[in-house]
N, C-alpha and C. Protein backbone atom coordinates (compact mmCIF):
# COMPACT_ATOMS: atom_id res chain seq x y z
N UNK A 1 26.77 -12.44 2.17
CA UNK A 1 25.99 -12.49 0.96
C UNK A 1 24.69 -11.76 1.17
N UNK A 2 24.49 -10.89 -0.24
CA UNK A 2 23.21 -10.09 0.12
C UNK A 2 22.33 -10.87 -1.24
N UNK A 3 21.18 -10.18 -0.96
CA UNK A 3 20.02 -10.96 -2.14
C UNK A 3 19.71 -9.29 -2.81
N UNK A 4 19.94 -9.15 -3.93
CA UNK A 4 19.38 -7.47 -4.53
C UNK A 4 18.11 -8.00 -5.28
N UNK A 5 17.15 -6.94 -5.14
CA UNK A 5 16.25 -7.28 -6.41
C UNK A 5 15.93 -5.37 -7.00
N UNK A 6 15.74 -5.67 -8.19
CA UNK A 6 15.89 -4.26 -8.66
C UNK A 6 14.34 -3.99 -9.58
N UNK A 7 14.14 -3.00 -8.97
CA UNK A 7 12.51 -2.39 -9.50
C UNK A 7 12.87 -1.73 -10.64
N UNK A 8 11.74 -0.59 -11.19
CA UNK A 8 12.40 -0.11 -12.28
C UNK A 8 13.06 1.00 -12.34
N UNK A 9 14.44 1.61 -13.03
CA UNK A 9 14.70 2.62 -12.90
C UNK A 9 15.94 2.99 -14.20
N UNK A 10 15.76 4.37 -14.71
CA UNK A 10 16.02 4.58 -15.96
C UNK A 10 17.48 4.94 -15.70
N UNK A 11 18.29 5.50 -14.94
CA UNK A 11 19.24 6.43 -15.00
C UNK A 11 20.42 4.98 -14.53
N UNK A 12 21.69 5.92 -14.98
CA UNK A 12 22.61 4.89 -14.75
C UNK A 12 22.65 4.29 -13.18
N UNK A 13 23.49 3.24 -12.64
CA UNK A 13 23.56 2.72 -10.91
C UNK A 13 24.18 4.13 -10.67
N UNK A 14 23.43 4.23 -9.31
CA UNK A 14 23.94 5.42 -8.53
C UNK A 14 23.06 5.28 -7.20
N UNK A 15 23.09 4.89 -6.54
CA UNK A 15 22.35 4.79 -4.80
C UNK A 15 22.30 6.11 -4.36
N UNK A 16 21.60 6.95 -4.80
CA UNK A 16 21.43 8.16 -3.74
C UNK A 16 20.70 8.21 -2.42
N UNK A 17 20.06 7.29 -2.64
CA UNK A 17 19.55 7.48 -1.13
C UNK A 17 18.84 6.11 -0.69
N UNK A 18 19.48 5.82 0.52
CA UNK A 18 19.05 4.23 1.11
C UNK A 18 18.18 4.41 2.25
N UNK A 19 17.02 3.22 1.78
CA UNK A 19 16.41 3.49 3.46
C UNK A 19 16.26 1.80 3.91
N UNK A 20 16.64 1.87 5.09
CA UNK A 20 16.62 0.81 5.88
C UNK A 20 15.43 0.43 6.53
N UNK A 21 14.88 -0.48 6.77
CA UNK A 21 13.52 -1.21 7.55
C UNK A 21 14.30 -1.26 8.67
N UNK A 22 13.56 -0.73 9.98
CA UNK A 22 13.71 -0.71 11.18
C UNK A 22 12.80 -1.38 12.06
N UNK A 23 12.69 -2.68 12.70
CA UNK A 23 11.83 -2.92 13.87
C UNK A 23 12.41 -2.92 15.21
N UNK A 24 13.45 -2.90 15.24
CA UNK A 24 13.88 -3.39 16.78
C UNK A 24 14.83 -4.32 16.88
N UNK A 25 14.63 -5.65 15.84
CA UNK A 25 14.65 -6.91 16.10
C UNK A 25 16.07 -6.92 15.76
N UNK A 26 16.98 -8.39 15.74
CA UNK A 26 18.29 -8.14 15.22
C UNK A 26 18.24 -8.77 13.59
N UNK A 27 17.07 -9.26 13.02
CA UNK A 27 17.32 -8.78 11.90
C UNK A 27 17.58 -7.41 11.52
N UNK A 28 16.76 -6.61 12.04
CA UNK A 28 16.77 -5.26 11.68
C UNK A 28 18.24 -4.41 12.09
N UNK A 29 18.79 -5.15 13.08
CA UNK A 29 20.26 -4.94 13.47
C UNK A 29 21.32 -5.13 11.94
N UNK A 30 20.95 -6.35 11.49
CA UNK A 30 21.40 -6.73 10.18
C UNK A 30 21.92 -5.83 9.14
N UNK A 31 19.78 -5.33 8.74
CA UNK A 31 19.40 -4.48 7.92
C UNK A 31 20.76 -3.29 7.89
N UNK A 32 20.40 -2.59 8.98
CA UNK A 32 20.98 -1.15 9.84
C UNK A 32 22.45 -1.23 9.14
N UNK A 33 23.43 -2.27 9.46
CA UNK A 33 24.56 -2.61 9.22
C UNK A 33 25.08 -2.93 7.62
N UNK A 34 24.20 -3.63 7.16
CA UNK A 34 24.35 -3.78 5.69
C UNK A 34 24.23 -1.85 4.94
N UNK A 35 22.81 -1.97 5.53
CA UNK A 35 22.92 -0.10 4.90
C UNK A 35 23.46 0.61 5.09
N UNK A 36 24.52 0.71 6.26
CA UNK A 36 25.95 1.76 6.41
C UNK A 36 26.55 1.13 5.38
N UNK A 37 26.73 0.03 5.63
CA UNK A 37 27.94 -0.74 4.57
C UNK A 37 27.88 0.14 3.07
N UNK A 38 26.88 0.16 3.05
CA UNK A 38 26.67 0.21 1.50
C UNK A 38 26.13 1.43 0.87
N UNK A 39 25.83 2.77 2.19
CA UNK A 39 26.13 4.01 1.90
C UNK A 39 27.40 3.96 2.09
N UNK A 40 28.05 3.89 2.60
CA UNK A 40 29.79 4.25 3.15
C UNK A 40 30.27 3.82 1.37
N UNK A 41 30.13 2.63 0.99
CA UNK A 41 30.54 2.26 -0.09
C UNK A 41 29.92 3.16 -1.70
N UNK A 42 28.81 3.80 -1.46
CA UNK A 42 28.59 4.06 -3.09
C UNK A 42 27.64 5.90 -2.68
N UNK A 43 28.54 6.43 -1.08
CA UNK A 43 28.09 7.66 -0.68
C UNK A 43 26.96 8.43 -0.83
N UNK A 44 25.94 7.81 -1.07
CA UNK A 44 24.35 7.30 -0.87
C UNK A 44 24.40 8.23 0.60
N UNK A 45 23.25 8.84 0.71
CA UNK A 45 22.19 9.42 1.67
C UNK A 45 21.38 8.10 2.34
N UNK A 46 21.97 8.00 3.80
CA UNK A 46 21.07 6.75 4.69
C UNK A 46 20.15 7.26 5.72
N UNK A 47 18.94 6.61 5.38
CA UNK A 47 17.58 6.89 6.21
C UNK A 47 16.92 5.77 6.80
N UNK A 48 16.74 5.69 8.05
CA UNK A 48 16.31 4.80 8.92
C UNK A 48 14.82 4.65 8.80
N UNK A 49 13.73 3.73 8.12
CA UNK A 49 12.34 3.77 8.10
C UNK A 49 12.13 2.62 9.27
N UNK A 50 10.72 3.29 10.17
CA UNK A 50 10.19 2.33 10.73
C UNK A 50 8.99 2.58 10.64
N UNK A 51 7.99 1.76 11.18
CA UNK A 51 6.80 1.69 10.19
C UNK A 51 6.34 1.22 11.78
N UNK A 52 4.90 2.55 12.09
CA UNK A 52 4.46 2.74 13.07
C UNK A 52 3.01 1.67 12.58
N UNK A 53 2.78 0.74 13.04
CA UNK A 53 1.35 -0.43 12.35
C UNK A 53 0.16 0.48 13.05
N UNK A 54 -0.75 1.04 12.20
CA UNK A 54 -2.13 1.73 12.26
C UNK A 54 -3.10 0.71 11.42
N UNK A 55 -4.16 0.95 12.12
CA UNK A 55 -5.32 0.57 11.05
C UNK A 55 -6.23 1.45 11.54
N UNK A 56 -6.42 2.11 10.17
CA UNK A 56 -7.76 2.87 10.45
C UNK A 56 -9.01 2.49 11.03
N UNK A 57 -9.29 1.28 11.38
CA UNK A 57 -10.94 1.16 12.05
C UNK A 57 -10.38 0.95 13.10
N UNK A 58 -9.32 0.76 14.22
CA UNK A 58 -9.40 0.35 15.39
C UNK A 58 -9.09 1.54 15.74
N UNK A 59 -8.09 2.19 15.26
CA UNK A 59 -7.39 3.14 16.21
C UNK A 59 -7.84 4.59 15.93
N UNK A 60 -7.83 5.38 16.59
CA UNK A 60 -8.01 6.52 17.18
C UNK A 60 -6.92 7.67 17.32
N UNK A 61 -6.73 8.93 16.41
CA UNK A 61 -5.78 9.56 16.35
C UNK A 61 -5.57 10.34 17.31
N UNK A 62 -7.14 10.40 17.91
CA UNK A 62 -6.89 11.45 19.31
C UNK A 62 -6.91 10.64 20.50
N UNK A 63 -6.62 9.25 20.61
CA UNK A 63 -6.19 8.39 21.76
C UNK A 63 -4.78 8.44 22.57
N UNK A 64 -4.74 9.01 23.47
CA UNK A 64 -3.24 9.21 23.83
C UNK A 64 -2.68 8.17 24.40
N UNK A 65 -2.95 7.08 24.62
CA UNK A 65 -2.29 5.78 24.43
C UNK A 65 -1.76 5.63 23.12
N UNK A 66 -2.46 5.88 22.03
CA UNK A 66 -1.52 5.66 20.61
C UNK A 66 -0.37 6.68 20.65
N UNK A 67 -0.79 7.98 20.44
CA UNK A 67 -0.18 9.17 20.76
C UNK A 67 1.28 8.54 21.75
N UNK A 68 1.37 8.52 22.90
CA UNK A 68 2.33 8.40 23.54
C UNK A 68 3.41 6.96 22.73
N UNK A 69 2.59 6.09 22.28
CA UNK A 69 3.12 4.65 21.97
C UNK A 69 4.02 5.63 20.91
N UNK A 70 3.52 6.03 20.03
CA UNK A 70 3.83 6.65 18.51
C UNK A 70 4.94 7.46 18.79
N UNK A 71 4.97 8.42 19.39
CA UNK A 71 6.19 9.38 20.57
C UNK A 71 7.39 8.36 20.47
N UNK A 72 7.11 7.48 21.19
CA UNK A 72 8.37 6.76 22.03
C UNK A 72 8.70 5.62 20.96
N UNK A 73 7.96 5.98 19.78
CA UNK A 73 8.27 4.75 18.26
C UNK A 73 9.38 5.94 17.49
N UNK A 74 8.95 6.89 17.88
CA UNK A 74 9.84 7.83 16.91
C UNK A 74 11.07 8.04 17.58
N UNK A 75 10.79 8.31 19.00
CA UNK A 75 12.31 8.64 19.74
C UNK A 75 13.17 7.58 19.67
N UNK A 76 13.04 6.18 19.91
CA UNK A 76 13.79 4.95 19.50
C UNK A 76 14.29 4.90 17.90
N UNK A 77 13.70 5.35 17.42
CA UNK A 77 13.74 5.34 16.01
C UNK A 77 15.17 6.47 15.74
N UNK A 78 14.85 7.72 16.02
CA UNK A 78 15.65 8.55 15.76
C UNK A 78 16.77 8.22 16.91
N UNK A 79 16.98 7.43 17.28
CA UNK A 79 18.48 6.76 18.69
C UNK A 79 18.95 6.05 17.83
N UNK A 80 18.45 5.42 16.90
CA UNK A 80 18.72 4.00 16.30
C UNK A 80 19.70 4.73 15.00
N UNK A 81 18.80 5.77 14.03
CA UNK A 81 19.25 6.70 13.27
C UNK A 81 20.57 7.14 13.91
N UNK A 82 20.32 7.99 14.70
CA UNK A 82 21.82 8.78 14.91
C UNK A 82 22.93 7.73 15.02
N UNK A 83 22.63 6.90 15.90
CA UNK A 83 24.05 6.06 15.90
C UNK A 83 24.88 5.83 14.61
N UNK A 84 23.83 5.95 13.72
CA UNK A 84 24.98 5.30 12.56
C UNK A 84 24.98 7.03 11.52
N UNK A 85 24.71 7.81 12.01
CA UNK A 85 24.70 9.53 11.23
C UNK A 85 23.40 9.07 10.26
N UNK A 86 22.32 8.84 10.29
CA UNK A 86 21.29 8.70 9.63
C UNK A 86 20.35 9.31 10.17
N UNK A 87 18.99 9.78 8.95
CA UNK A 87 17.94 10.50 9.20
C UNK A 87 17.15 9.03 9.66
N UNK A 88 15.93 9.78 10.41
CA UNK A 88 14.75 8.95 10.90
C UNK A 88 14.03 9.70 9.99
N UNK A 89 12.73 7.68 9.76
CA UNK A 89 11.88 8.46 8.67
C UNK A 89 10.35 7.35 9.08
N UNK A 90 9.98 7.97 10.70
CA UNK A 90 8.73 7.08 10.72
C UNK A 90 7.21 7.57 10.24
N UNK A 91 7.40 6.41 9.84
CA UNK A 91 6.12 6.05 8.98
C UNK A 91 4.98 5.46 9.65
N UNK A 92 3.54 5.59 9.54
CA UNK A 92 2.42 5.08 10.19
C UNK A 92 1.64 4.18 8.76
N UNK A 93 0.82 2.96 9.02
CA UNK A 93 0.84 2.20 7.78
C UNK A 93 0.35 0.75 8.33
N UNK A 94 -0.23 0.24 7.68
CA UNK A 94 -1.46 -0.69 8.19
C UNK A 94 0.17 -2.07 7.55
N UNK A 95 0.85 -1.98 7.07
CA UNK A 95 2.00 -2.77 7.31
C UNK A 95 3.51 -2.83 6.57
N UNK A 96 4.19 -3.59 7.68
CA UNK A 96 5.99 -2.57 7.25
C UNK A 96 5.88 -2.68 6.29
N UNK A 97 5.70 -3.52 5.12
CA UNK A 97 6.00 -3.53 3.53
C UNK A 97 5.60 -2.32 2.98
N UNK A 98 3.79 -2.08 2.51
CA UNK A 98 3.76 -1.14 2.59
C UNK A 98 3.70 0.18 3.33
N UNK A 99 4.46 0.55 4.49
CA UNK A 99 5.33 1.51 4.87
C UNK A 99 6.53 1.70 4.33
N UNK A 100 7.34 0.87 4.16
CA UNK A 100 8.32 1.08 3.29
C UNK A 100 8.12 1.34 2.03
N UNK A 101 7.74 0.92 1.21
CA UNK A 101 7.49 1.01 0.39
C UNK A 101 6.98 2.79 0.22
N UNK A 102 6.02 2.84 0.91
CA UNK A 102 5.32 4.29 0.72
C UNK A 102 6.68 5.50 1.15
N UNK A 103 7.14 4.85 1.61
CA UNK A 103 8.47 5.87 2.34
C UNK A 103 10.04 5.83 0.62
N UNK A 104 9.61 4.96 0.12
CA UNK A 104 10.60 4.93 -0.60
C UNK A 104 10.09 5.72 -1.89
N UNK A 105 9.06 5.77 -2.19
CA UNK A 105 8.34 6.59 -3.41
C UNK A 105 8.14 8.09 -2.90
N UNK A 106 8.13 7.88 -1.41
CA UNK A 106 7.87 9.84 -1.00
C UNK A 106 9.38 10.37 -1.06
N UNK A 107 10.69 9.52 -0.84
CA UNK A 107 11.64 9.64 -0.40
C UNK A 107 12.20 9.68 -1.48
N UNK A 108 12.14 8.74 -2.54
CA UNK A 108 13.20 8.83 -3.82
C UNK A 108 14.47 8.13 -3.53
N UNK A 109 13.80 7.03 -2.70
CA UNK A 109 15.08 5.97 -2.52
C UNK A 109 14.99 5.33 -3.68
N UNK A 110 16.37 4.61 -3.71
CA UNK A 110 17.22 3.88 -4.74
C UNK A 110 17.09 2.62 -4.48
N UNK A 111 17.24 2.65 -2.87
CA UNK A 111 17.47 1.12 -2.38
C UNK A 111 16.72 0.91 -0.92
N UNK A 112 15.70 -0.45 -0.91
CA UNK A 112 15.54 -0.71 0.28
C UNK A 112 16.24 -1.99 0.81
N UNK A 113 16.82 -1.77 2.37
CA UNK A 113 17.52 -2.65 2.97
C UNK A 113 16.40 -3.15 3.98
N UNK A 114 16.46 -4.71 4.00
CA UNK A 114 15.91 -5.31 5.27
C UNK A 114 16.36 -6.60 5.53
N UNK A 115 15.86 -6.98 6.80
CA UNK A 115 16.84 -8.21 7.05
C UNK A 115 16.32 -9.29 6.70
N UNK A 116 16.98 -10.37 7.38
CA UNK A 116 16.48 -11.73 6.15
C UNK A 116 15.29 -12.16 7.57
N UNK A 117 14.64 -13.46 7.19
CA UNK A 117 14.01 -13.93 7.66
C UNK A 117 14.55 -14.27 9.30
N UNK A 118 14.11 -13.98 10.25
CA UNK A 118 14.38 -14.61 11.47
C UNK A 118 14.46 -16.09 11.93
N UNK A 119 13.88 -16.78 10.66
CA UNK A 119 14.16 -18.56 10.86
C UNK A 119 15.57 -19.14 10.46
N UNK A 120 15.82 -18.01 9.18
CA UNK A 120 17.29 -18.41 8.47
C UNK A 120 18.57 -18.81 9.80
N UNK A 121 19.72 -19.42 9.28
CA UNK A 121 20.87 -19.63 10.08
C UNK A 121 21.65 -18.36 9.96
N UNK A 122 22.54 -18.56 11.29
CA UNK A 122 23.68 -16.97 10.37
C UNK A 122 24.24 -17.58 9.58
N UNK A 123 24.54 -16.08 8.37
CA UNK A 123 25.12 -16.05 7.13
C UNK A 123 24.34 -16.78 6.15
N UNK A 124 23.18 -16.75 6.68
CA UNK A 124 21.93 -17.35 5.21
C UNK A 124 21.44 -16.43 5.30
N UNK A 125 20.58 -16.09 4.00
CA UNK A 125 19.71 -14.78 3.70
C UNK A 125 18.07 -16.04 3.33
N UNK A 126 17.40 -15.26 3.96
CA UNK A 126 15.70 -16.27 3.51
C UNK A 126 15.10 -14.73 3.76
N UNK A 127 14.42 -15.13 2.05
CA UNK A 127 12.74 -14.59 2.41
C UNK A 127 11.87 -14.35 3.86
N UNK A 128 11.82 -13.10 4.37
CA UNK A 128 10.42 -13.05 5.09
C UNK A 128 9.06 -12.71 4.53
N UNK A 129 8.45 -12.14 4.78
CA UNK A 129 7.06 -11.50 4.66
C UNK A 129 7.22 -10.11 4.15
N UNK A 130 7.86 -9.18 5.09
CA UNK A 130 8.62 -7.66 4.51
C UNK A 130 9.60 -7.87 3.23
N UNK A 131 10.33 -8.81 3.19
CA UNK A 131 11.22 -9.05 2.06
C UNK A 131 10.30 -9.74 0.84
N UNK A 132 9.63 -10.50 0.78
CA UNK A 132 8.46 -10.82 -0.16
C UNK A 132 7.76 -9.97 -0.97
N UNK A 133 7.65 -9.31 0.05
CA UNK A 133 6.33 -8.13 -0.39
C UNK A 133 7.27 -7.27 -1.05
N UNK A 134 8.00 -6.48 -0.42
CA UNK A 134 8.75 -5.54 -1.39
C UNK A 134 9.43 -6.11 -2.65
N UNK A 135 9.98 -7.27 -2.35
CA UNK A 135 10.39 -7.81 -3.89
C UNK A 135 9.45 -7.58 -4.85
N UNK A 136 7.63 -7.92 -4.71
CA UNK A 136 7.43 -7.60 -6.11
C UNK A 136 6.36 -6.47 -5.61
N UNK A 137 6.76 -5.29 -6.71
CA UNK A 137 6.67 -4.11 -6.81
C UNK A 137 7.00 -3.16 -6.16
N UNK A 138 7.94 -3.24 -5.43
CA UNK A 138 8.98 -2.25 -5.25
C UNK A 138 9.03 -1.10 -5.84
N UNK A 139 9.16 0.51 -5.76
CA UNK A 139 9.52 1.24 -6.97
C UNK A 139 11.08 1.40 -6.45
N UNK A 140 11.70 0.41 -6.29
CA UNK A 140 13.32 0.78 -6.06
C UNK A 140 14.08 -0.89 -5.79
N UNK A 141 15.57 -0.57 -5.92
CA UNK A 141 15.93 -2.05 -5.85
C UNK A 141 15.67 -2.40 -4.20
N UNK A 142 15.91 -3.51 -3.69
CA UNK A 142 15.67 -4.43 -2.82
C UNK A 142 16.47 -5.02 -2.30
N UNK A 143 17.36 -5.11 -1.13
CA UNK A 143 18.42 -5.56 -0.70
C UNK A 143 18.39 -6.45 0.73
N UNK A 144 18.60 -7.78 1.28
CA UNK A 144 18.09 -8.84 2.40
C UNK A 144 19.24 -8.63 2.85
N UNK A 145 19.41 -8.31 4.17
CA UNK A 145 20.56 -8.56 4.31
C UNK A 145 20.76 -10.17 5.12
N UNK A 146 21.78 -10.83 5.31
CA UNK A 146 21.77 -11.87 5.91
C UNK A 146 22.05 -12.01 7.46
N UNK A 147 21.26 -13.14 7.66
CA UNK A 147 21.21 -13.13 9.07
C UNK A 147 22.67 -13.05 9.98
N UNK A 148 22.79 -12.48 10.97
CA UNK A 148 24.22 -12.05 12.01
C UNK A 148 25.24 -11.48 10.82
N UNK A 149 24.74 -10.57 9.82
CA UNK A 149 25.80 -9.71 9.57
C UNK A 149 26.17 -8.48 10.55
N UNK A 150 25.53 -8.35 11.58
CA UNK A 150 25.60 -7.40 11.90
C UNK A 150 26.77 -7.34 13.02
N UNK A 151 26.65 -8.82 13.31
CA UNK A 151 27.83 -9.32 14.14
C UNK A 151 29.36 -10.00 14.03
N UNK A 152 29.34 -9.74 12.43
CA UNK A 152 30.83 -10.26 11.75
C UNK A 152 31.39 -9.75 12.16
N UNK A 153 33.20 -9.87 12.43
CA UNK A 153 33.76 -8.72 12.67
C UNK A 153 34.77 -8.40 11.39
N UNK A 154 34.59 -9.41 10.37
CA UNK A 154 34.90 -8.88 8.78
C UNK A 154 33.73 -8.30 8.43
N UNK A 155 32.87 -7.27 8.01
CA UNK A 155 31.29 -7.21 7.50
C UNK A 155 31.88 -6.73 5.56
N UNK A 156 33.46 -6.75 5.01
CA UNK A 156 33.13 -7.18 3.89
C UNK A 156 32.21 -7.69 2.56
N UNK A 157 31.61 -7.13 1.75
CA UNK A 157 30.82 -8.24 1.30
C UNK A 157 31.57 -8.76 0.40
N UNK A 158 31.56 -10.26 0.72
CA UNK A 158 32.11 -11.27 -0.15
C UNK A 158 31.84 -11.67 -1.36
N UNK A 159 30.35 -11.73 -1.28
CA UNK A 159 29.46 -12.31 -2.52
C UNK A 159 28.18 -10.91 -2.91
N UNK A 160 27.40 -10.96 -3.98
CA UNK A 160 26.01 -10.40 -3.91
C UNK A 160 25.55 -11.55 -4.99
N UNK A 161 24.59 -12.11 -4.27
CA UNK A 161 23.32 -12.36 -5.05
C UNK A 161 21.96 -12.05 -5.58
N UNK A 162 21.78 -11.84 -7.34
CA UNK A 162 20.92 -11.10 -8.04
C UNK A 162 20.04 -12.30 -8.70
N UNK A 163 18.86 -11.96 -7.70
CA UNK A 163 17.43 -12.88 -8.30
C UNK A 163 17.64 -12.22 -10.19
N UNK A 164 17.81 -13.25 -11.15
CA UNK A 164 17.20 -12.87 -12.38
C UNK A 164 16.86 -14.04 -13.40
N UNK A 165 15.76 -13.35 -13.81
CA UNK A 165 14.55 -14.08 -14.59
C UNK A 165 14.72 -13.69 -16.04
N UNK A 166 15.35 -12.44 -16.74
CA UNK A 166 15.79 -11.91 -18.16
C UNK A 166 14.74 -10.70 -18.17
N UNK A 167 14.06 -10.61 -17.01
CA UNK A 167 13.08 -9.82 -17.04
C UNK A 167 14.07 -8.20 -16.97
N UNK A 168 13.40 -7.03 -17.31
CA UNK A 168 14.23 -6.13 -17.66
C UNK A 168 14.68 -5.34 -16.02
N UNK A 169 14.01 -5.79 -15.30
CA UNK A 169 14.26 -5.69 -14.15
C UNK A 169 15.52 -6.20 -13.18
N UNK A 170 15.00 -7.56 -13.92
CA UNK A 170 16.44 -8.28 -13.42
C UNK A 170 18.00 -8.14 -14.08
N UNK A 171 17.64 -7.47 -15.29
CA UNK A 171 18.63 -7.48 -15.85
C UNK A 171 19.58 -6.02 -15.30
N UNK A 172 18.49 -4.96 -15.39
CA UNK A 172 18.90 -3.93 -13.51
C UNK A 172 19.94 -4.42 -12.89
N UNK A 173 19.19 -5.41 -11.99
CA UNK A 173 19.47 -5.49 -11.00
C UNK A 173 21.39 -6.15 -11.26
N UNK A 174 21.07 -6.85 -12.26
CA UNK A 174 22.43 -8.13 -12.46
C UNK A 174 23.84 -6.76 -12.86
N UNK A 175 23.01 -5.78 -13.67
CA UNK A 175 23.89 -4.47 -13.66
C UNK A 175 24.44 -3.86 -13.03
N UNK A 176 23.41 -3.86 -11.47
CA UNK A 176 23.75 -2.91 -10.52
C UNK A 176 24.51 -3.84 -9.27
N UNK A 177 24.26 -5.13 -9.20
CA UNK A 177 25.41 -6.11 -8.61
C UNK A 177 26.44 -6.38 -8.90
N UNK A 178 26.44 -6.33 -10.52
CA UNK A 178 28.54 -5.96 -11.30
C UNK A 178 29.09 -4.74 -10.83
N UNK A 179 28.09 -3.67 -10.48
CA UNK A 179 28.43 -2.79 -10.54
C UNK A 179 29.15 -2.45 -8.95
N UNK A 180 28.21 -3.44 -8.20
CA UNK A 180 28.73 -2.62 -6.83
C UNK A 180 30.03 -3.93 -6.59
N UNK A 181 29.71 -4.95 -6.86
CA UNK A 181 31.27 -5.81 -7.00
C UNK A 181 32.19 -5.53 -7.67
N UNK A 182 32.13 -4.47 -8.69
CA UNK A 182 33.48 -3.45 -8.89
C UNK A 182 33.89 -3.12 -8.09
């Protein structure tokens, strides 16, 4: 079971291009897995975002401690990408939400994938902090994936669940969840 939430967007469902939240973690293993799933399924363009954490008053662009950290954020990044035939798309950004986010409005994604909360059980999807934030205001739909999907060895999706309120957003979204359960 996935959680969609859908931002605004005029043109009929069509996923052209997915980007995934990348940290490392095995939510983000999740993420990674749900977003093949679901380019493979609606032949969507998949892009791996990870979100390099800067803040402008501490850090220093000409510090080569950042410099090198930042290097070896991108090379993991683009290892993580290839495995599954995906672009790397790191991002620098005072935090993952908005990094993603900023990556999905430069990018002209359709859909962001991330994983569920790290407290959830497997096969529950919960709210984190990255999933919060992008839910409201998003400029694209929103997709959780649930915890140890990444480790099913059916990864099927069985169910999708669509947050809706009648809001015209949600009503998106409830469109574009009939649509991909076709």
């Amino acid at each position: 079971r996935g959680t969609l939430n859908q931002g605004p967007r005029k043109e009929p469902f069509v996923y052209r291009k997915i980007v995934v939240g990348h940290d490392g973690s095995g939510q983000a293993q999740d993420a990674l897995a749900l977003g093949k799933d679901l380019a493979q399924a609606t032949g969507a363009e998949l892009a791996v975002g990870g979100v390099f954490l800067v803040h402008a008053l501490l850090r220093s662009a000409s510090d080569p401690v950042d410099r090198q950290a930042e290097q070896e954020f991108a090379e993991q990044l683009e290892r993580i990408a290839e495995s599954v035939d995906a672009v790397a798309q790191p991002v620098l950004s005072s935090s993952p939400a908005r990094g993603l986010h900023e990556l999905a409005e430069e990018t002209g994604a359709d859909l962001i994938v991330v994983g569920s909360c790290r407290h959830g059980h497997a096969g529950q999807t919960l709210l984190g902090d990255v999933g919060l934030a992008l839910m409201h205001g998003s400029p694209c739909a929103v997709a959780i994936a649930p915890r140890g999907y990444a480790d099913q060895s059916d990864r099927s999706v069985s169910a999708i669940v669509v947050g809706y309120d009648a809001s015209p957003e949600s009503r998106l979204a409830l469109q574009d969840g009939y649509e991909l359960a076709r």
